[in-house]
Structure formats: structure tokens, C-alpha cells
N, C-alpha and C. Protein backbone atom coordinates (compact mmCIF):
# COMPACT_ATOMS: atom_id res chain seq x y z
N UNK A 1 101.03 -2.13 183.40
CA UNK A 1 100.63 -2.05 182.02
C UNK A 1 101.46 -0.99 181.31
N UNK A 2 101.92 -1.32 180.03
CA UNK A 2 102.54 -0.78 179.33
C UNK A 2 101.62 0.29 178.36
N UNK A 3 101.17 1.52 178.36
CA UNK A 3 100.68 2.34 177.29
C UNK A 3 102.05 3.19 176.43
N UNK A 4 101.52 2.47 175.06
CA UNK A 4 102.36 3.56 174.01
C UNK A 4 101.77 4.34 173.09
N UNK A 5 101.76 5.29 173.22
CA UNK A 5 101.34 5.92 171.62
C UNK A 5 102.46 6.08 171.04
N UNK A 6 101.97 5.57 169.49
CA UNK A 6 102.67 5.58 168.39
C UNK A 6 102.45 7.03 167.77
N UNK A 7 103.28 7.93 168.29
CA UNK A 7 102.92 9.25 167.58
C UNK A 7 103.56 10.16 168.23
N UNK A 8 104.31 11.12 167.10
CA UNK A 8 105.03 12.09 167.98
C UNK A 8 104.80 13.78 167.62
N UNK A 9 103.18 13.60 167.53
CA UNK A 9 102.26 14.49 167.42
C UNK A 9 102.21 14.86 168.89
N UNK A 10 102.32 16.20 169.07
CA UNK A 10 102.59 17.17 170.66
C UNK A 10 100.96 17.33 171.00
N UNK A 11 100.42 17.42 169.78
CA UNK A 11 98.64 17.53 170.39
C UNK A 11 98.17 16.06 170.26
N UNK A 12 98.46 14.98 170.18
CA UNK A 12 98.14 13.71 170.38
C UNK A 12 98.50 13.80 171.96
N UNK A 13 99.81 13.96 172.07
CA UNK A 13 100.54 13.49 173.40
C UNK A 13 99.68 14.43 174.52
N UNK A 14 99.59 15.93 174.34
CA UNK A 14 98.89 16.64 175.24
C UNK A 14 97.32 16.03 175.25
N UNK A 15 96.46 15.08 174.64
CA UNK A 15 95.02 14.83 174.79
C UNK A 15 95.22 13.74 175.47
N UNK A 16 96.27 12.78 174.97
CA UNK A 16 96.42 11.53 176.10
C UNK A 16 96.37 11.53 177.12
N UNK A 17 97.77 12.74 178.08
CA UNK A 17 97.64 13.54 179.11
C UNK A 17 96.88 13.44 179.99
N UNK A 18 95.17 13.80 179.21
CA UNK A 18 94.64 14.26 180.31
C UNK A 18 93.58 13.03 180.15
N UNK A 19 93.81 11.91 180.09
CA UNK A 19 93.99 10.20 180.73
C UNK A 19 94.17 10.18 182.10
N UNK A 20 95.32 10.87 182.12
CA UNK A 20 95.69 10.36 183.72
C UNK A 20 96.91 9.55 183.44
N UNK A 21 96.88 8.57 182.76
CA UNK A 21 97.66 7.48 182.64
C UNK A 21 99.17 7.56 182.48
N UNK A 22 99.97 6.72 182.84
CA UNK A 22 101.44 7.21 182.15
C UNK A 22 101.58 5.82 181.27
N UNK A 23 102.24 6.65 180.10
CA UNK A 23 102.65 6.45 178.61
C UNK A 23 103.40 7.15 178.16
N UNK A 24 104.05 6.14 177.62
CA UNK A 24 105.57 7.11 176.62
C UNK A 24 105.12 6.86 175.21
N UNK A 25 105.70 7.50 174.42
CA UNK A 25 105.53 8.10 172.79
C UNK A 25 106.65 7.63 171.82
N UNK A 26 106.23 6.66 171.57
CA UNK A 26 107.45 6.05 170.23
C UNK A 26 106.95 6.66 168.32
N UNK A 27 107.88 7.39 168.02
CA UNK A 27 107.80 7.04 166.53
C UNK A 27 107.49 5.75 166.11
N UNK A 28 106.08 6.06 165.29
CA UNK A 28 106.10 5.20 164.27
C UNK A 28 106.93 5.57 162.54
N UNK A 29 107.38 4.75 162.16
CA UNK A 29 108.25 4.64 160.97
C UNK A 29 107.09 4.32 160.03
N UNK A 30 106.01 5.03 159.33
CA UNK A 30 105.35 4.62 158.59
C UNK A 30 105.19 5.49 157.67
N UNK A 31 104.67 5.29 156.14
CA UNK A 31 104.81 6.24 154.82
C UNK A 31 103.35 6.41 154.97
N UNK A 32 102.87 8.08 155.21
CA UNK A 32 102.02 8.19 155.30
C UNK A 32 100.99 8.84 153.79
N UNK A 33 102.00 8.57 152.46
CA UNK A 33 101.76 8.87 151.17
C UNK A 33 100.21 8.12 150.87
N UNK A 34 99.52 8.92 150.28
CA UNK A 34 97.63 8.10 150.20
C UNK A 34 98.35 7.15 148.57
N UNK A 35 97.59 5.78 149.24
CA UNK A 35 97.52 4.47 147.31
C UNK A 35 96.68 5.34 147.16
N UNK A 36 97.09 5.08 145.68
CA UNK A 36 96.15 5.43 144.45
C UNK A 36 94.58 4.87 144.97
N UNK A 37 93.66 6.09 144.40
CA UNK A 37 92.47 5.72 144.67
C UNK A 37 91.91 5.53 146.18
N UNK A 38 92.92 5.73 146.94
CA UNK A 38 92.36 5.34 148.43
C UNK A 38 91.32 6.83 149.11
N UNK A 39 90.31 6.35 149.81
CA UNK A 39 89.63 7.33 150.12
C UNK A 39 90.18 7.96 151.21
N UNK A 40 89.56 9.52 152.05
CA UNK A 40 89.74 9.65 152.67
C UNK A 40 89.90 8.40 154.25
N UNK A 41 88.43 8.18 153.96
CA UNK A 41 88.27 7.79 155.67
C UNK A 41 89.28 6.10 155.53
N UNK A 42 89.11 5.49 154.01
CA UNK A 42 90.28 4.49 153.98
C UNK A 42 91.78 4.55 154.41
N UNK A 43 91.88 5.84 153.69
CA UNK A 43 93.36 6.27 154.37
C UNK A 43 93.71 6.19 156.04
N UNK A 44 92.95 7.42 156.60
CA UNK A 44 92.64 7.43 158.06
C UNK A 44 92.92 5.77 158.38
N UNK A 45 92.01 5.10 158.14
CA UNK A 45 91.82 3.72 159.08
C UNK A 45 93.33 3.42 159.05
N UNK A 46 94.14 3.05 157.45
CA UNK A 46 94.79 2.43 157.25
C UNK A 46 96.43 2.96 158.30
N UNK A 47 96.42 4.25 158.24
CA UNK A 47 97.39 4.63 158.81
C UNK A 47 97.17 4.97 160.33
N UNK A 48 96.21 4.74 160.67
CA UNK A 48 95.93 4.64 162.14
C UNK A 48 96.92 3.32 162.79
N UNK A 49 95.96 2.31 162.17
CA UNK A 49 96.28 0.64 161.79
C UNK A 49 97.84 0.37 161.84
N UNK A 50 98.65 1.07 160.77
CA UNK A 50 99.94 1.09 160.48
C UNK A 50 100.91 1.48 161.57
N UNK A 51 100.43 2.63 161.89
CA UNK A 51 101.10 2.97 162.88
C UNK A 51 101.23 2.66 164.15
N UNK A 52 100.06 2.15 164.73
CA UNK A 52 100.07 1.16 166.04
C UNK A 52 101.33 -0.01 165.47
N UNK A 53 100.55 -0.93 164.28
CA UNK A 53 101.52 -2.16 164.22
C UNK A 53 102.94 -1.84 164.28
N UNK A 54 103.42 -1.06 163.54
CA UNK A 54 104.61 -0.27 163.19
C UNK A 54 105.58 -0.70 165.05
N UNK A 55 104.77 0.32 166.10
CA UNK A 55 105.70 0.21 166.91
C UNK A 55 104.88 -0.76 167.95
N UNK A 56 103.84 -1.32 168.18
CA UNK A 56 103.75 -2.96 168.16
C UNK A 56 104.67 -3.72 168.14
N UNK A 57 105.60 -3.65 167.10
CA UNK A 57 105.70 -4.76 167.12
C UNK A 57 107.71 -5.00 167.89
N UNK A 58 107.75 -3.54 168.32
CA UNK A 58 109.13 -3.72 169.20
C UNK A 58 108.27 -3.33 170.91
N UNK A 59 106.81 -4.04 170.90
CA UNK A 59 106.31 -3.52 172.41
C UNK A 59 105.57 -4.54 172.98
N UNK A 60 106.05 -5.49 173.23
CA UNK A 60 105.59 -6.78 173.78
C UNK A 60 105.15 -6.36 175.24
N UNK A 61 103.67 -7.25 175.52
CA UNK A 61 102.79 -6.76 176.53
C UNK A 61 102.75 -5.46 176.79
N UNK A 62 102.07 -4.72 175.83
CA UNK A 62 101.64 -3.31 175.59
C UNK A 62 100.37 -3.13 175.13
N UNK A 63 99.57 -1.77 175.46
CA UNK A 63 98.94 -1.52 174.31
C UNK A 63 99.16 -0.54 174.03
N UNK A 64 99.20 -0.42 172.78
CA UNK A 64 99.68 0.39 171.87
C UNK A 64 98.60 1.59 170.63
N UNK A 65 98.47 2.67 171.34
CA UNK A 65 97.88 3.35 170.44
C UNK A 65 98.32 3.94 169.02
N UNK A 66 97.45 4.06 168.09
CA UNK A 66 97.81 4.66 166.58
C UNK A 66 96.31 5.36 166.20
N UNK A 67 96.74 6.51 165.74
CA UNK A 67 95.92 6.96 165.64
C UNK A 67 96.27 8.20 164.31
N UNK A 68 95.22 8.36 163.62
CA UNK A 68 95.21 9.10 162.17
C UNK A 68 94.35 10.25 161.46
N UNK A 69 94.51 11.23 161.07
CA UNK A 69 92.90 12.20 160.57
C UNK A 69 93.62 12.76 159.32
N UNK A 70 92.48 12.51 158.38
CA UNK A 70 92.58 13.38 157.53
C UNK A 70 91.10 13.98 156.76
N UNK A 71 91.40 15.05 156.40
CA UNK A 71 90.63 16.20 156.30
C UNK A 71 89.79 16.08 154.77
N UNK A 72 88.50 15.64 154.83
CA UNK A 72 87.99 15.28 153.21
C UNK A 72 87.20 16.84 152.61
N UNK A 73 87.35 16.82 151.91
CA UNK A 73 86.98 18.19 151.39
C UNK A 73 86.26 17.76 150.04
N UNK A 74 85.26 17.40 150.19
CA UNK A 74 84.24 16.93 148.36
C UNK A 74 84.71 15.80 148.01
N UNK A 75 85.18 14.53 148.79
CA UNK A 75 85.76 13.36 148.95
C UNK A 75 87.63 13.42 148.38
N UNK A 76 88.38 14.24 148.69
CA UNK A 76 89.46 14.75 148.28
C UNK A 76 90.69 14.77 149.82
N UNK A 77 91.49 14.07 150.21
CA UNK A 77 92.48 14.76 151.27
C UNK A 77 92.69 15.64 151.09
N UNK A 78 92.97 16.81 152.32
CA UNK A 78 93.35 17.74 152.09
C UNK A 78 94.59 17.19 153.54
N UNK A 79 95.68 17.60 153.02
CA UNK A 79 96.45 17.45 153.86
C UNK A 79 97.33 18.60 154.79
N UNK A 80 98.29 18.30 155.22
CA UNK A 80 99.10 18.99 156.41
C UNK A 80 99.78 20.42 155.20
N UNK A 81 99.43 21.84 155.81
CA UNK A 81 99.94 22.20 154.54
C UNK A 81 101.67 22.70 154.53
N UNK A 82 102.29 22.74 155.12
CA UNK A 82 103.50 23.34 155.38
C UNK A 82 104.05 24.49 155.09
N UNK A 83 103.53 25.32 154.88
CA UNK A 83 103.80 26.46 154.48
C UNK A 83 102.82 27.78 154.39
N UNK A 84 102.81 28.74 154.38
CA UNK A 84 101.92 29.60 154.96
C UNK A 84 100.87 29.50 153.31
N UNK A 85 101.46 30.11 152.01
CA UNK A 85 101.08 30.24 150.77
C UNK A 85 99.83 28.72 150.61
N UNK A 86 100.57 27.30 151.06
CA UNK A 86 99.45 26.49 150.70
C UNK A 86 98.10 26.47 152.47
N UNK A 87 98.90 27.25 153.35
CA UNK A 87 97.62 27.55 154.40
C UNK A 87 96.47 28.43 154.17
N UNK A 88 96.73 29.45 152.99
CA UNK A 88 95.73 30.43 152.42
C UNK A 88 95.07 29.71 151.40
N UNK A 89 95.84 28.74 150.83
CA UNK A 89 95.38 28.40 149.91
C UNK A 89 94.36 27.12 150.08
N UNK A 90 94.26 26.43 151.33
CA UNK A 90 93.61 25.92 152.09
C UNK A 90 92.14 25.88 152.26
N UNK A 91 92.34 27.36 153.01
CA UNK A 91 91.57 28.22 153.92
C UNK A 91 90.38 28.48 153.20
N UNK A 92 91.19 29.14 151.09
CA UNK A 92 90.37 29.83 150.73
C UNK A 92 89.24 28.95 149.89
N UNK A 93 89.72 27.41 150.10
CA UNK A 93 89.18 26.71 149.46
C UNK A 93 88.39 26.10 150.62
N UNK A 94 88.32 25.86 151.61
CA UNK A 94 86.97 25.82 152.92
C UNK A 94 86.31 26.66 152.92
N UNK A 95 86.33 27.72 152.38
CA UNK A 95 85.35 28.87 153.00
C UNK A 95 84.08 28.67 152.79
N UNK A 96 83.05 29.10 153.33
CA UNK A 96 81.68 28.70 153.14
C UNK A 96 80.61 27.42 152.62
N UNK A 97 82.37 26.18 153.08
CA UNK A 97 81.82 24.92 152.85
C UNK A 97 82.08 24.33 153.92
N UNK A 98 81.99 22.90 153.67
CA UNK A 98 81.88 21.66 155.02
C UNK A 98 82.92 21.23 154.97
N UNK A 99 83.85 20.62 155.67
CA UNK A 99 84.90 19.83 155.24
C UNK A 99 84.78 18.48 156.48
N UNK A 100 85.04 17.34 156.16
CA UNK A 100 84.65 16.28 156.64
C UNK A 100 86.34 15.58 157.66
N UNK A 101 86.70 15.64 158.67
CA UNK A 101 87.63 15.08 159.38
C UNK A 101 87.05 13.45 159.93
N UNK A 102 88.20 12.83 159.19
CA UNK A 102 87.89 11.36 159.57
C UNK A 102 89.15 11.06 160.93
N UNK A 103 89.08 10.93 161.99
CA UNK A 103 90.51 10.19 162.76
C UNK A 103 90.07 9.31 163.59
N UNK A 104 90.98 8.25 162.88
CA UNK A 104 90.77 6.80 162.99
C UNK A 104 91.92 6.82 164.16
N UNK A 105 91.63 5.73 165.47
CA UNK A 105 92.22 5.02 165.85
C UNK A 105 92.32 3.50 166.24
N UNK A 106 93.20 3.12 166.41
CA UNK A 106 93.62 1.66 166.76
C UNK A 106 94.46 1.47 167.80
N UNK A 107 94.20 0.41 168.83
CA UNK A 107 94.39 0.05 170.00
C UNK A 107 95.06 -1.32 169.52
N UNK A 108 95.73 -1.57 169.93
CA UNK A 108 96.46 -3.13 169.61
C UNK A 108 96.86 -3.59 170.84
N UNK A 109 96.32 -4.35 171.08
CA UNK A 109 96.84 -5.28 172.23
C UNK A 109 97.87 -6.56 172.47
N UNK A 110 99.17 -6.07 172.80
CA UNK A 110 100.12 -7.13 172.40
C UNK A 110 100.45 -8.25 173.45
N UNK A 111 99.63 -7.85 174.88
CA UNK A 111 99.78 -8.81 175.87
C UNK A 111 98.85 -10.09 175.20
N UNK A 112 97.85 -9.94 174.01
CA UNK A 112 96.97 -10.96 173.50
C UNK A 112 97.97 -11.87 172.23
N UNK A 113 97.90 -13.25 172.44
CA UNK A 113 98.85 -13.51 171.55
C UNK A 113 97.58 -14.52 170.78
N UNK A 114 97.75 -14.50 169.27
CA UNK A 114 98.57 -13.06 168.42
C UNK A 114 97.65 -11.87 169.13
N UNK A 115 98.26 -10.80 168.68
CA UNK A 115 98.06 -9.45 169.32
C UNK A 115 97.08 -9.25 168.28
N UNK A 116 96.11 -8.33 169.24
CA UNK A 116 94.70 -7.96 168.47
C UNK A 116 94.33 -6.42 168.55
N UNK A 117 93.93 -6.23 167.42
CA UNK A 117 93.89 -5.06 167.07
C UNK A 117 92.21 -4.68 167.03
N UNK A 118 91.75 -3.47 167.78
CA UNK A 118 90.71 -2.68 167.71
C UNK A 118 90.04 -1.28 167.42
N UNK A 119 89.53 -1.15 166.33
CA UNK A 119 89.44 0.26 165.85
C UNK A 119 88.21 1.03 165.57
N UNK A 120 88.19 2.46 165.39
CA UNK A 120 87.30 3.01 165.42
C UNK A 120 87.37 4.18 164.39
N UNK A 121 86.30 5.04 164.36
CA UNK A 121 86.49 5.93 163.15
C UNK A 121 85.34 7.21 163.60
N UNK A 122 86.20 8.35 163.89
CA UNK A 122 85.20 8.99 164.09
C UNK A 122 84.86 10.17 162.94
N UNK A 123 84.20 10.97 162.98
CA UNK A 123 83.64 11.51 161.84
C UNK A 123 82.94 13.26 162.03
N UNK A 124 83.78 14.23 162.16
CA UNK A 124 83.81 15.40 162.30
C UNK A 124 83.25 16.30 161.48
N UNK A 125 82.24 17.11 161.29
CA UNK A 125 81.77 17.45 160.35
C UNK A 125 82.41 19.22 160.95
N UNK A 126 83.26 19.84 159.92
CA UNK A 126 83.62 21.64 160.25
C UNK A 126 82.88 22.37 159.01
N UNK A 127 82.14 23.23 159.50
CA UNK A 127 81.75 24.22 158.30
C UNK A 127 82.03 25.38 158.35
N UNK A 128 82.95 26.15 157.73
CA UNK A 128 83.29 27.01 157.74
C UNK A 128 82.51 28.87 157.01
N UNK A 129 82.84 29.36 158.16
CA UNK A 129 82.07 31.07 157.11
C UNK A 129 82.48 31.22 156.09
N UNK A 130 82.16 32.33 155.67
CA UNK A 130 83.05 32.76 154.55
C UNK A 130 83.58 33.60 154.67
N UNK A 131 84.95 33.06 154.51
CA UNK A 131 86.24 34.13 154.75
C UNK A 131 86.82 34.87 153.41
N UNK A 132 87.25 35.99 153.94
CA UNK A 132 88.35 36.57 152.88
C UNK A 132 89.45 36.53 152.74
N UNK A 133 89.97 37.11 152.17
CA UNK A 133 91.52 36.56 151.90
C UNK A 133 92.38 37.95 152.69
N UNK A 134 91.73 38.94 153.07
CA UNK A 134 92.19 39.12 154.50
C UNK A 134 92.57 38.44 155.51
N UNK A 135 91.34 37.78 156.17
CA UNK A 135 91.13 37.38 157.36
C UNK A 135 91.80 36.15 157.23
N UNK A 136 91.90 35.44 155.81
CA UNK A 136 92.73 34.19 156.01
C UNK A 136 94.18 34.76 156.10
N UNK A 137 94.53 35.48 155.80
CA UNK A 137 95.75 35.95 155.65
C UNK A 137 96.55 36.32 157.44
N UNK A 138 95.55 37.00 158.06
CA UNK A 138 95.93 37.27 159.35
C UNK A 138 95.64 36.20 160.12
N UNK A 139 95.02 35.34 160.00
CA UNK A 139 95.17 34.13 160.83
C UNK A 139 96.24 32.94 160.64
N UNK A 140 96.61 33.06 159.50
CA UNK A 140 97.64 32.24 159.05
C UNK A 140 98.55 32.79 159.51
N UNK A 141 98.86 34.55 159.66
CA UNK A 141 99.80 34.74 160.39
C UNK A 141 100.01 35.02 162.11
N UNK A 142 98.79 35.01 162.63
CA UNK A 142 98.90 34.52 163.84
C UNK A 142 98.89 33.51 164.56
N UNK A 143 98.13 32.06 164.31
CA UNK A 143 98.26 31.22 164.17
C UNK A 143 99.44 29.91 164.05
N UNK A 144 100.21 30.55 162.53
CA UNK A 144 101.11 29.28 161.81
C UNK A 144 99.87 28.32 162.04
N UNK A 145 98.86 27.58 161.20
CA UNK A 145 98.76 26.23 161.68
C UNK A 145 99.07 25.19 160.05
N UNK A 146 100.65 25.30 159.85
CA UNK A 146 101.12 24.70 159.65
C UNK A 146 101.40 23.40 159.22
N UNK A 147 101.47 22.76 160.67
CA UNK A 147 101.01 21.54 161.13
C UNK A 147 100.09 20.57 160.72
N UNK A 148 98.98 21.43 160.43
CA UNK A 148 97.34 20.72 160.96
C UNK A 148 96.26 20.77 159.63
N UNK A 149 96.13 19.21 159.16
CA UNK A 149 95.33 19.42 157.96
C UNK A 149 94.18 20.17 158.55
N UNK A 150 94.02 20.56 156.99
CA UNK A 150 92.82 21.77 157.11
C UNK A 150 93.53 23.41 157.41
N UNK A 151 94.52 23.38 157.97
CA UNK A 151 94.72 24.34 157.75
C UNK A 151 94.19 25.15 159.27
N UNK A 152 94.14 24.70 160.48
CA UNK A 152 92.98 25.74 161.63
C UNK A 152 93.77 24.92 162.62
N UNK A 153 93.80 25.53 163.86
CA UNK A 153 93.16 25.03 165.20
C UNK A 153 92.51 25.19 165.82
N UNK A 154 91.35 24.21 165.55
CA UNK A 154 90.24 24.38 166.21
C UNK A 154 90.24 24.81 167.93
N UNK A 155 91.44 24.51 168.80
CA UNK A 155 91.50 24.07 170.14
C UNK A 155 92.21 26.35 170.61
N UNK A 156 92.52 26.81 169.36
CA UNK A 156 92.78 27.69 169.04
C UNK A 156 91.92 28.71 168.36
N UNK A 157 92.89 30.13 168.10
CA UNK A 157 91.52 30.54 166.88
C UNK A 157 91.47 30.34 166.16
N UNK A 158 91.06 29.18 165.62
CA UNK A 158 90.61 28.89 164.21
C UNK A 158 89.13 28.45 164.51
N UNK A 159 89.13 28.44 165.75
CA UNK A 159 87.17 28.38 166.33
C UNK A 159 86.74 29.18 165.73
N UNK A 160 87.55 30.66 165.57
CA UNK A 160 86.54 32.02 165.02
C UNK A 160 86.41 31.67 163.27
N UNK A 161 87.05 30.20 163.23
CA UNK A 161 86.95 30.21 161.36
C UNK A 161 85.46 29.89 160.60
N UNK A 162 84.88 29.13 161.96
CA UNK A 162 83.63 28.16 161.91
C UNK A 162 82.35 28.96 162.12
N UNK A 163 81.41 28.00 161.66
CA UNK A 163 80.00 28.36 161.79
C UNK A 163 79.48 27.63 162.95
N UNK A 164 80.03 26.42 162.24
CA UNK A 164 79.45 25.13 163.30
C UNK A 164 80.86 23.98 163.13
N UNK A 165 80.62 23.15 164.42
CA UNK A 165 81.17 22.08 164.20
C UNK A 165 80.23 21.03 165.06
N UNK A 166 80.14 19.80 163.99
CA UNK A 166 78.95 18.89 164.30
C UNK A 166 79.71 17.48 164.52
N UNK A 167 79.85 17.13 165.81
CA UNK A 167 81.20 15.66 166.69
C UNK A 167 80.02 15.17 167.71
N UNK A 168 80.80 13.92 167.76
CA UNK A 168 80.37 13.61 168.81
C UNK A 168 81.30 13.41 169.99
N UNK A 169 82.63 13.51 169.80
CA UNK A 169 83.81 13.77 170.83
C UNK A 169 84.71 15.04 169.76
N UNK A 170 84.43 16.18 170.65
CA UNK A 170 85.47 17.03 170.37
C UNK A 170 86.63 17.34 170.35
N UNK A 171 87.42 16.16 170.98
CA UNK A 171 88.86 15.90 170.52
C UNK A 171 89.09 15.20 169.57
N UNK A 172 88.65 14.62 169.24
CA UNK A 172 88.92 14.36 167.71
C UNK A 172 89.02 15.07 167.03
N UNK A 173 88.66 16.31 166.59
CA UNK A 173 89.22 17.29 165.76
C UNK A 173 90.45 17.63 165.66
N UNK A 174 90.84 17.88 167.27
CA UNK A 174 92.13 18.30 167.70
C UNK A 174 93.45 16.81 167.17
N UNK A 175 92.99 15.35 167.30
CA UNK A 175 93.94 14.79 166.42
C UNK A 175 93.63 12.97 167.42
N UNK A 176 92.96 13.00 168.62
CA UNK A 176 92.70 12.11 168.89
C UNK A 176 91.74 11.70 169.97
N UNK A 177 90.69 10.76 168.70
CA UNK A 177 89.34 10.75 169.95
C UNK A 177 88.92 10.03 171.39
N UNK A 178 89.33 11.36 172.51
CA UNK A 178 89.40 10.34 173.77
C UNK A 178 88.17 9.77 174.30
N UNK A 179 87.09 9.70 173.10
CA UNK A 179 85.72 8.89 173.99
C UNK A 179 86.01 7.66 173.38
N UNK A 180 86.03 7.73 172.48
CA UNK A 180 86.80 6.16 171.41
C UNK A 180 87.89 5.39 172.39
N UNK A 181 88.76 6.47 172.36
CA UNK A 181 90.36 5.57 172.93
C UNK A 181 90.05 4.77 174.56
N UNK A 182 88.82 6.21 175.23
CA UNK A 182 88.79 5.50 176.48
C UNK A 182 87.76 4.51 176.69
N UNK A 183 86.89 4.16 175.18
CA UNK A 183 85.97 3.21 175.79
C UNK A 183 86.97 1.30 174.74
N UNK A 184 87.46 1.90 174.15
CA UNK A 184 88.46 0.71 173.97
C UNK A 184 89.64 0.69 174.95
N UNK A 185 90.30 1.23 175.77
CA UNK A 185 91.08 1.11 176.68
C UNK A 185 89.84 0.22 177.98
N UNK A 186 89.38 0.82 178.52
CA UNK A 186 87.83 0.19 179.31
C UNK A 186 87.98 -1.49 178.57
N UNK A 187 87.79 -1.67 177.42
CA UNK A 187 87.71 -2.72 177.05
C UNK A 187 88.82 -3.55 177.48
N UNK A 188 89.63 -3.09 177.29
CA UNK A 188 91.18 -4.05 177.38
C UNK A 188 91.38 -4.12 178.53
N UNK A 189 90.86 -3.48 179.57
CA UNK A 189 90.76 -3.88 181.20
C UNK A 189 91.58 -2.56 181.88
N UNK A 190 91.52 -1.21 181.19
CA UNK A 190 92.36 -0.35 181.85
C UNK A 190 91.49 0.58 182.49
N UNK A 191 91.25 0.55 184.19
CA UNK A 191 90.59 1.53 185.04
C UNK A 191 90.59 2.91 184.33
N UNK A 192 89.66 3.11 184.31
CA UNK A 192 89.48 5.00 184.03
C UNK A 192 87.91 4.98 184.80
N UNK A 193 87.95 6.59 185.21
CA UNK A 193 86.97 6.78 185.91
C UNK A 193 85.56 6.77 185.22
């Protein structure tokens, strides 16, 4: 059996990992810009979706993971921030609220002809203390999280950012949910313990 993830996310690839399984990691080529009007958790699905098909469709008898999160804040993306100035600026706008992580994935199965696609959506609830613009300031600089909508790593200290976090698989926060992935892999006939 062929496993791919479509993603060349280093914390996707490290949660797969610990699968067991071997799988290699193809770029997906997909515009991950939100349509007009699209919601958070719409987005999520859609580019989960996209990105499996994306490299699908050069992976005959595969399955092919895609997988997506983005960070709703008062029904609003908040996205990847790149730079330290929009990571404070982030931060200072979570503070002593909820912010809602949707990450969607999709399993596509291309040994099924036509190839069939199966998905899920999980739903992360982070609430954050209330921080100052100190403390956001020194975590942004110890940290960098860069990378990672919302602005934290949770798998990191950005645990010390929280009050609570309310999941029902805790990797999903981190960028991909392995109770989801492994009970649709289970489905498609792939042994896991």
C-alpha cells in the first residue's frame, strides 16, 4: 500500500510518524487564498479536499492524505502570521477569548475507481488567559511560532498561553487529527493496532 500525505508541513509529517506506517510527503500545488465569503470551517474542508486531490491525482493505487486548519476567531480566519509584529498582533487579539481551530481531513482512495474521497472535521476549542503585551512579546521571541495560525504551539510553550483546551483528539491542534485519520485509514483496510 501506497500512503501519501499531501503536505509538506514538518508537524503534519512528525504526527503521521507516529502511525508506524511508511509514507512519503508530496507537495500539494494548491492556492490556499479563502473565496469570498467562505467560512472558516468551509475553508478547512475545502482545502483539506484540494489538497489530497491535488496530488491524487499523479498517485494511482494510493491513499492519499490532505489535511487543513484554520483558526476562527468570532467567525473570522485568522491565519499563519509570518512575522513576529503580526504574531503579537495575533496573540493580543486572543487574549482572554476562545478561538475555534477547525482541521479538516481527507483520505482519498485511488486504488477505488473512480477514487473516493472521505472526510472529517474536527473542532478545537483554545481559550486563552489574558496576556500582556509583555508576555506576548517574550514568547514570540522564544518561540518564533511563525508558522502556525493562531500564532502558539500548543505541542510547545504556548500551552502556558491557555486556560483550557476543549478536543476530542489532541493532535489536531498540532495540524493533524490522528483519531480521525486512523479510524478512516481502519476503514480503507489499513492494520493499525
Amino acid at each position: 500500500m501506497d500512503l501519501v500525505l499531501a503536505s509538506t508541513s514538518r508537524y503534519r509529517h512528525e504526527l503521521l510518524a507516529r502511525l508506524g506506517l511508511p509514507f512519503r510527503a508530496l507537495a500539494p500545488d494548491v492556492d490556499e487564498a479563502p473565496q469570498v465569503g467562505e467560512t472558516p470551517v468551509v475553508l478547512a474542508a475545502r482545502l483539506a479536499e484540494a489538497k489530497a486531490r491535488a496530488v491524487a491525482a499523479n498517485c494511482p493505487d494510493a491513499l492519499v492524505i490532505g489535511s487543513d486548519q484554520v483558526a476562527d476567531l468570532d467567525g473570522s480566519a485568522i491565519g499563519k502570521p509570518g512575522s513576529p509584529d503580526a504574531a503579537r498582533a495575533q496573540l493580543a487579539a486572543c487574549s482572554d477569548r476562545s478561538v475555534v481551530f477547525r482541521t479538516a481531513i481527507c483520505l482519498i482512495d485511488t486504488r477505488a475507481r473512480p477514487p473516493r474521497a472521505h472526510a472529517e472535521i474536527d473542532l478545537t476549542r483554545v481559550v486563552f488567559r489574558r496576556l500582556d503585551a509583555e508576555t506576548i512579546a517574550r514568547y514570540v521571541a522564544a518561540e518564533q511560532p511563525l508558522d502556525c495560525a493562531g500564532s502558539f504551539k500548543a505541542e510547545g510553550l504556548g500551552i502556558a498561553l491557555f486556560e483550557r483546551i476543549e478536543t476530542a483528539d489532541p493532535t489536531a491542534l498540532i495540524g493533524l487529527p490522528l483519531i480521525a485519520l486512523a479510524r478512516l485509514l481502519r476503514a480503507a483496510g489499513v492494520a493499525l493496532p
